[in-house]
C-alpha atoms as a PDB file:
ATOM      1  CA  UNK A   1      -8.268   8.121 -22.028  1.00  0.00           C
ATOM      2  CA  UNK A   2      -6.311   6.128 -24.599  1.00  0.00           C
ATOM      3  CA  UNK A   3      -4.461   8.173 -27.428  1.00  0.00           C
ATOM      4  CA  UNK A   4      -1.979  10.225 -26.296  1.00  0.00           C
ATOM      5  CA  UNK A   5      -2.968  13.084 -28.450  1.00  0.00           C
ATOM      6  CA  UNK A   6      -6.148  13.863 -26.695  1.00  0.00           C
ATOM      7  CA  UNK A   7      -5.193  13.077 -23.557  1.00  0.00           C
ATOM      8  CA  UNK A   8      -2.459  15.907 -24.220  1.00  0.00           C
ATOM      9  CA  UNK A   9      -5.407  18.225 -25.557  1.00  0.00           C
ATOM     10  CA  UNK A  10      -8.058  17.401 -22.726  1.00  0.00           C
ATOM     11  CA  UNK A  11      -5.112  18.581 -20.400  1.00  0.00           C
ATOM     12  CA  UNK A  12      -5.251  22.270 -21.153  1.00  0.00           C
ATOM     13  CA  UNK A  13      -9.691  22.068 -20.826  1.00  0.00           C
ATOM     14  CA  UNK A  14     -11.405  24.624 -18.949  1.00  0.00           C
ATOM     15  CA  UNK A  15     -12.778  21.536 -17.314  1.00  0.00           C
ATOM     16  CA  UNK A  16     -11.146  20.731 -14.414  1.00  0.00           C
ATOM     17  CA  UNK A  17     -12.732  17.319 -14.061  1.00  0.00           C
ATOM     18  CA  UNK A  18     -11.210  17.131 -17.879  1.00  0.00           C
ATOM     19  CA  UNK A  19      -8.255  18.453 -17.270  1.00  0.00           C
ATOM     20  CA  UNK A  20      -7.031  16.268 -14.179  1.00  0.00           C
ATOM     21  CA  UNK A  21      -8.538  13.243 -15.382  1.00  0.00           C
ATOM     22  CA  UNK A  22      -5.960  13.948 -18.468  1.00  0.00           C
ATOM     23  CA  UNK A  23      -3.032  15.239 -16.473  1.00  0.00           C
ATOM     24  CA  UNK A  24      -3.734  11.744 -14.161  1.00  0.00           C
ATOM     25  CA  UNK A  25      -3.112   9.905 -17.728  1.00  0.00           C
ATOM     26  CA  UNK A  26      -0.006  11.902 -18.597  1.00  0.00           C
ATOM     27  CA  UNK A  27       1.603  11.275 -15.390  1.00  0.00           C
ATOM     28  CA  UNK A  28       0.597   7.309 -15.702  1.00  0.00           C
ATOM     29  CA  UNK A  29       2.079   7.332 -19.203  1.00  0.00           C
ATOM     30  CA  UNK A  30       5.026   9.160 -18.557  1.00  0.00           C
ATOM     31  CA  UNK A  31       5.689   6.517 -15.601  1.00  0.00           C
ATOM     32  CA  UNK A  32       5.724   3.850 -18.045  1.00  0.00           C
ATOM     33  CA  UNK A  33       7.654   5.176 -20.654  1.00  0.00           C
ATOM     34  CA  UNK A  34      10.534   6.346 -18.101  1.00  0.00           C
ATOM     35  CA  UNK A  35      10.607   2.240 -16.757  1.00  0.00           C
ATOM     36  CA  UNK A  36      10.668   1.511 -20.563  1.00  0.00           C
ATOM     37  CA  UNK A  37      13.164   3.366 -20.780  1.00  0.00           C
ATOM     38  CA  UNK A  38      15.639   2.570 -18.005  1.00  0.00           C
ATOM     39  CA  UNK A  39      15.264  -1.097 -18.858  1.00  0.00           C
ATOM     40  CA  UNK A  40      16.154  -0.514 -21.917  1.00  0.00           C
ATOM     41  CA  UNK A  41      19.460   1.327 -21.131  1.00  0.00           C
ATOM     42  CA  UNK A  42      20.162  -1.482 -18.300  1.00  0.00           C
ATOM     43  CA  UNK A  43      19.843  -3.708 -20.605  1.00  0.00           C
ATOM     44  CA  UNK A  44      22.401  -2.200 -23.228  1.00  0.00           C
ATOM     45  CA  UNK A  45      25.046  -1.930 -20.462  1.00  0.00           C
ATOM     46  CA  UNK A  46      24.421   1.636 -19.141  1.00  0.00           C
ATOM     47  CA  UNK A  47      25.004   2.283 -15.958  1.00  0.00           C
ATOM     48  CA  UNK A  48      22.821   4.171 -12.970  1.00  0.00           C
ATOM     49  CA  UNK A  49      24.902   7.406 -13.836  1.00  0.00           C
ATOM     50  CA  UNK A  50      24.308   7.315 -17.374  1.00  0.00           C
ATOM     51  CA  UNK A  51      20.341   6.917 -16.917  1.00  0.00           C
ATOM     52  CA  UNK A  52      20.502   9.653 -14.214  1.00  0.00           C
ATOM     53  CA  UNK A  53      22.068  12.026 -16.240  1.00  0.00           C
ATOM     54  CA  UNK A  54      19.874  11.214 -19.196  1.00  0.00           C
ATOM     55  CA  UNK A  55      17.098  12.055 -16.691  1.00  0.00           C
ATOM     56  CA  UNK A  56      18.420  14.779 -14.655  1.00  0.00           C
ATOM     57  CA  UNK A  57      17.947  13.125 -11.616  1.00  0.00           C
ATOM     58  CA  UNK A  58      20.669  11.623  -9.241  1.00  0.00           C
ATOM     59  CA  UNK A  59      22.376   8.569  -9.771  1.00  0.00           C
ATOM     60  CA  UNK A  60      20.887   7.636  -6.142  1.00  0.00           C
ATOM     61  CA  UNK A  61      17.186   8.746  -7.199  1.00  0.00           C
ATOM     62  CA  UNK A  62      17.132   6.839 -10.330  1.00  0.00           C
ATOM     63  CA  UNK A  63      18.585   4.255  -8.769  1.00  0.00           C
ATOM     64  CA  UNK A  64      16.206   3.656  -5.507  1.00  0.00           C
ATOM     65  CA  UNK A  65      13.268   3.952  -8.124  1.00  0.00           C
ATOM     66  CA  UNK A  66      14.301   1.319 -10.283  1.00  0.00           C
ATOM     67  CA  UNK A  67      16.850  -0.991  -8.674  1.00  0.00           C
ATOM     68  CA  UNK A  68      13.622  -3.379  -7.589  1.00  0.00           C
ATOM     69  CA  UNK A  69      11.667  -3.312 -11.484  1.00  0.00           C
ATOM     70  CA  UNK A  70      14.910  -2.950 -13.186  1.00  0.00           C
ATOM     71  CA  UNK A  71      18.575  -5.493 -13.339  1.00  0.00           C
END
């Protein structure tokens, strides 16, 4: 499942094969985006703190997540 927008529609089927094959996409799309993300803010200068609290998580979560993928 490629665009976005179906992907978010199949995820409310009645079809559960549907439905978690879509929610499976969501959650590998949100994954990206949130690396994406965090690079991006690393690499404008903001620190662990700033990306946690921009993803209400801890500074340590964000931080063990991404310190590997991430500068």
């Amino acid at each position: 499942m490629a665009d976005a927008t179906a992907v978010a529609a199949a995820a409310s089927s009645r079809d559960p094969a549907t439905g978690l094959a879509a929610v499976a996409s969501l959650r590998n799309l949100l994954e990206s985006l949130e690396e994406l993300q965090v690079r991006n803010a690393r690499d404008q200068g903001w620190s662990w703190q700033q990306i946690a609290d921009g993803l209400s998580v801890s500074r340590q979560a964000v931080h063990k997540k991404y310190r590997r993928h991430v500068s």
